[in-house]
Protein backbone atom coordinates (compact mmCIF):
# COMPACT_ATOMS: atom_id res chain seq x y z
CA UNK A 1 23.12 114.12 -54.37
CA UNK A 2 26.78 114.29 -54.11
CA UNK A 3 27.46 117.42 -53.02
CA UNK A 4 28.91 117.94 -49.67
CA UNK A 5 29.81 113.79 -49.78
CA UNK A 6 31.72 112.91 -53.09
CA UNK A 7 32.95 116.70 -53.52
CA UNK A 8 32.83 119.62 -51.41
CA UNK A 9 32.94 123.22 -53.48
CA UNK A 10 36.23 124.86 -52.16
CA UNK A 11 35.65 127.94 -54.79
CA UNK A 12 33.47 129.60 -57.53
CA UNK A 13 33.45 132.22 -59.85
CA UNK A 14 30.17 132.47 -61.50
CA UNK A 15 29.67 134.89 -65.03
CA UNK A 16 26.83 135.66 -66.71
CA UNK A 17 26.91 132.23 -69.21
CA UNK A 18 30.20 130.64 -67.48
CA UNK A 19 31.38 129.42 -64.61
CA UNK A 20 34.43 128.10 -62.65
CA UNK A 21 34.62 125.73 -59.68
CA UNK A 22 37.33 124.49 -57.91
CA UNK A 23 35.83 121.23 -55.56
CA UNK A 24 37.86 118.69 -53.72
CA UNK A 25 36.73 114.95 -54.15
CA UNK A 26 36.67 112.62 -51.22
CA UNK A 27 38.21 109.63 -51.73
CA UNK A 28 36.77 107.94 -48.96
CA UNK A 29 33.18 107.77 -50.40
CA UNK A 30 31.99 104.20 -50.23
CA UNK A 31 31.39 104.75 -54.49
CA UNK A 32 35.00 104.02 -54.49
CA UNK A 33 34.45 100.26 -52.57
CA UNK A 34 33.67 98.94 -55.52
CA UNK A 35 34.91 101.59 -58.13
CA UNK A 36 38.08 100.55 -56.90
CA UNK A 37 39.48 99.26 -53.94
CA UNK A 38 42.76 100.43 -52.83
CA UNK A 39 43.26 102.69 -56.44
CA UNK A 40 39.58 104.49 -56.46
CA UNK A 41 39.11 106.61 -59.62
CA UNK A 42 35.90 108.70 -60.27
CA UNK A 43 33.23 106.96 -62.79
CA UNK A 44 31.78 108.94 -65.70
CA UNK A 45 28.30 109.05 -64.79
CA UNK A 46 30.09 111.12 -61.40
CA UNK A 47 31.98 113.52 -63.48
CA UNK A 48 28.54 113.73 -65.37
CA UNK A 49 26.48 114.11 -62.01
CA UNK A 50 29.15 116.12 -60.51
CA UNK A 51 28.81 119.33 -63.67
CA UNK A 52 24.99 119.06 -63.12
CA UNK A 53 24.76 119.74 -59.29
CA UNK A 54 27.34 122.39 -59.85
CA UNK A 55 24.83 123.93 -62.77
CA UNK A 56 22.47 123.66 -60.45
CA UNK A 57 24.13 125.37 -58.05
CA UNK A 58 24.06 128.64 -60.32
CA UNK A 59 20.90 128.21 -62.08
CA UNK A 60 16.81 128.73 -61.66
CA UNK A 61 16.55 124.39 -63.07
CA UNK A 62 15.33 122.31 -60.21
CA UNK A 63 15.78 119.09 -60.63
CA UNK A 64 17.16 119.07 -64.13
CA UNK A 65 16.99 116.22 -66.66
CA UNK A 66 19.62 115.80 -69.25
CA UNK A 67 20.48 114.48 -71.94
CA UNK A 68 24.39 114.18 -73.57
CA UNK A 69 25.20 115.61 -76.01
CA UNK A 70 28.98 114.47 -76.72
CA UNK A 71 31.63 113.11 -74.18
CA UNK A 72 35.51 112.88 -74.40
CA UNK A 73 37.18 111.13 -71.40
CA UNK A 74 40.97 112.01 -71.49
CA UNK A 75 42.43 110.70 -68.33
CA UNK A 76 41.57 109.02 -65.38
CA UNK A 77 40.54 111.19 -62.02
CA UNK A 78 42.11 109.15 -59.20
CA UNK A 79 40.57 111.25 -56.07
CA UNK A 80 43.85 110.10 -53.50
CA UNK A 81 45.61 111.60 -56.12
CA UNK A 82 43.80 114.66 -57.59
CA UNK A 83 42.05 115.61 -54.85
CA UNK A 84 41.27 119.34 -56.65
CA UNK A 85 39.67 118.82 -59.60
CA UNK A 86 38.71 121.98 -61.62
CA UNK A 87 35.21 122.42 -63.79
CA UNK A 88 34.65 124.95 -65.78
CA UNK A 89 31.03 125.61 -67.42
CA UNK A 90 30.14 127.25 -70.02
CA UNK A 91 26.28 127.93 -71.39
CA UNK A 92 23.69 128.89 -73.66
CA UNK A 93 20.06 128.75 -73.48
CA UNK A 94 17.98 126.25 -75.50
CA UNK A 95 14.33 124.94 -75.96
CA UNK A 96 13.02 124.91 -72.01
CA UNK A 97 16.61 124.65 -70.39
CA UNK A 98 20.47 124.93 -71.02
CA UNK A 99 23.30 123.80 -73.67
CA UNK A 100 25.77 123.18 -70.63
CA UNK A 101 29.63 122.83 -72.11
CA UNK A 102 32.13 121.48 -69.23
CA UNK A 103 35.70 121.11 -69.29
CA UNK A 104 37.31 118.91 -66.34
CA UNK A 105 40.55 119.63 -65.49
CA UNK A 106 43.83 120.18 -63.16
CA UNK A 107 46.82 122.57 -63.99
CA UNK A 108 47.58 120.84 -67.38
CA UNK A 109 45.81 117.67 -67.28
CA UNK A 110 42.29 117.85 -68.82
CA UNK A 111 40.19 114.70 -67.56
CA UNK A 112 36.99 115.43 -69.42
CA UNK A 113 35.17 117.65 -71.67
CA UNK A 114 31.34 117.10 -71.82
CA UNK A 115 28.30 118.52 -73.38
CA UNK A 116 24.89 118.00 -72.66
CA UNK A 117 21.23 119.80 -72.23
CA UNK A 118 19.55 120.53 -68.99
CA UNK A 119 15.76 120.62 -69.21
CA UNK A 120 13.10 121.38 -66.66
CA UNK A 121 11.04 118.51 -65.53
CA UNK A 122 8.37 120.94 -64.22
């Protein structure tokens, strides 16, 4: 969905229940038109959307549903600034899908840290 438009993966290191991406946001999406002119910063729902394509990216769940589990927004991601953002993920299985753990950060900013469950909708 946003992959390749929002962010583009620059790198990955993928374990065997954790994984690390470094992607590079594009602040010229037209999200940022109204999300906001002149001083864009990434919504939540994004950083959300952004930890699940990346999940996907490493995992057998097509077309995942999720639910959250807990969410701590810490600072702001303001792509013409940060334009690397790092995610790391971090996993366990559960009932029919994933316990997915994701910490959002840059050198020694941390923007988010998010938890949620993946399930198969098939």
């Amino acid at each position: 969905m946003f992959q390749n438009s929002l962010f583009f993966v620059e790198k990955q290191e993928v374990g065997d229940d954790s994984a690390d991406f470094s992607i590079r946001l594009n602040p010229e999406h037209r999200i940022f038109e109204g999300h906001f002119p002149g001083d864009p910063i990434v919504p939540g729902v994004c950083i959300f959307q952004i930890a699940t394509e990346l999940f996907g990216l490493i995992t057998p769940v097509k077309n995942p549903i999720f639910s959250v589990k807990n969410a701590k927004f810490l600072n702001i991601i303001r792509p013409l600034k940060q334009r690397e953002v790092n995610y790391q993920l971090a996993w366990e299985p559960a009932e029919s899908g994933y316990v997915v753990k994701a910490s959002v950060s840059f050198e020694d900013t941390k923007f988010a840290k998010i938890s949620f469950k993946v399930c198969s909708n098939q």
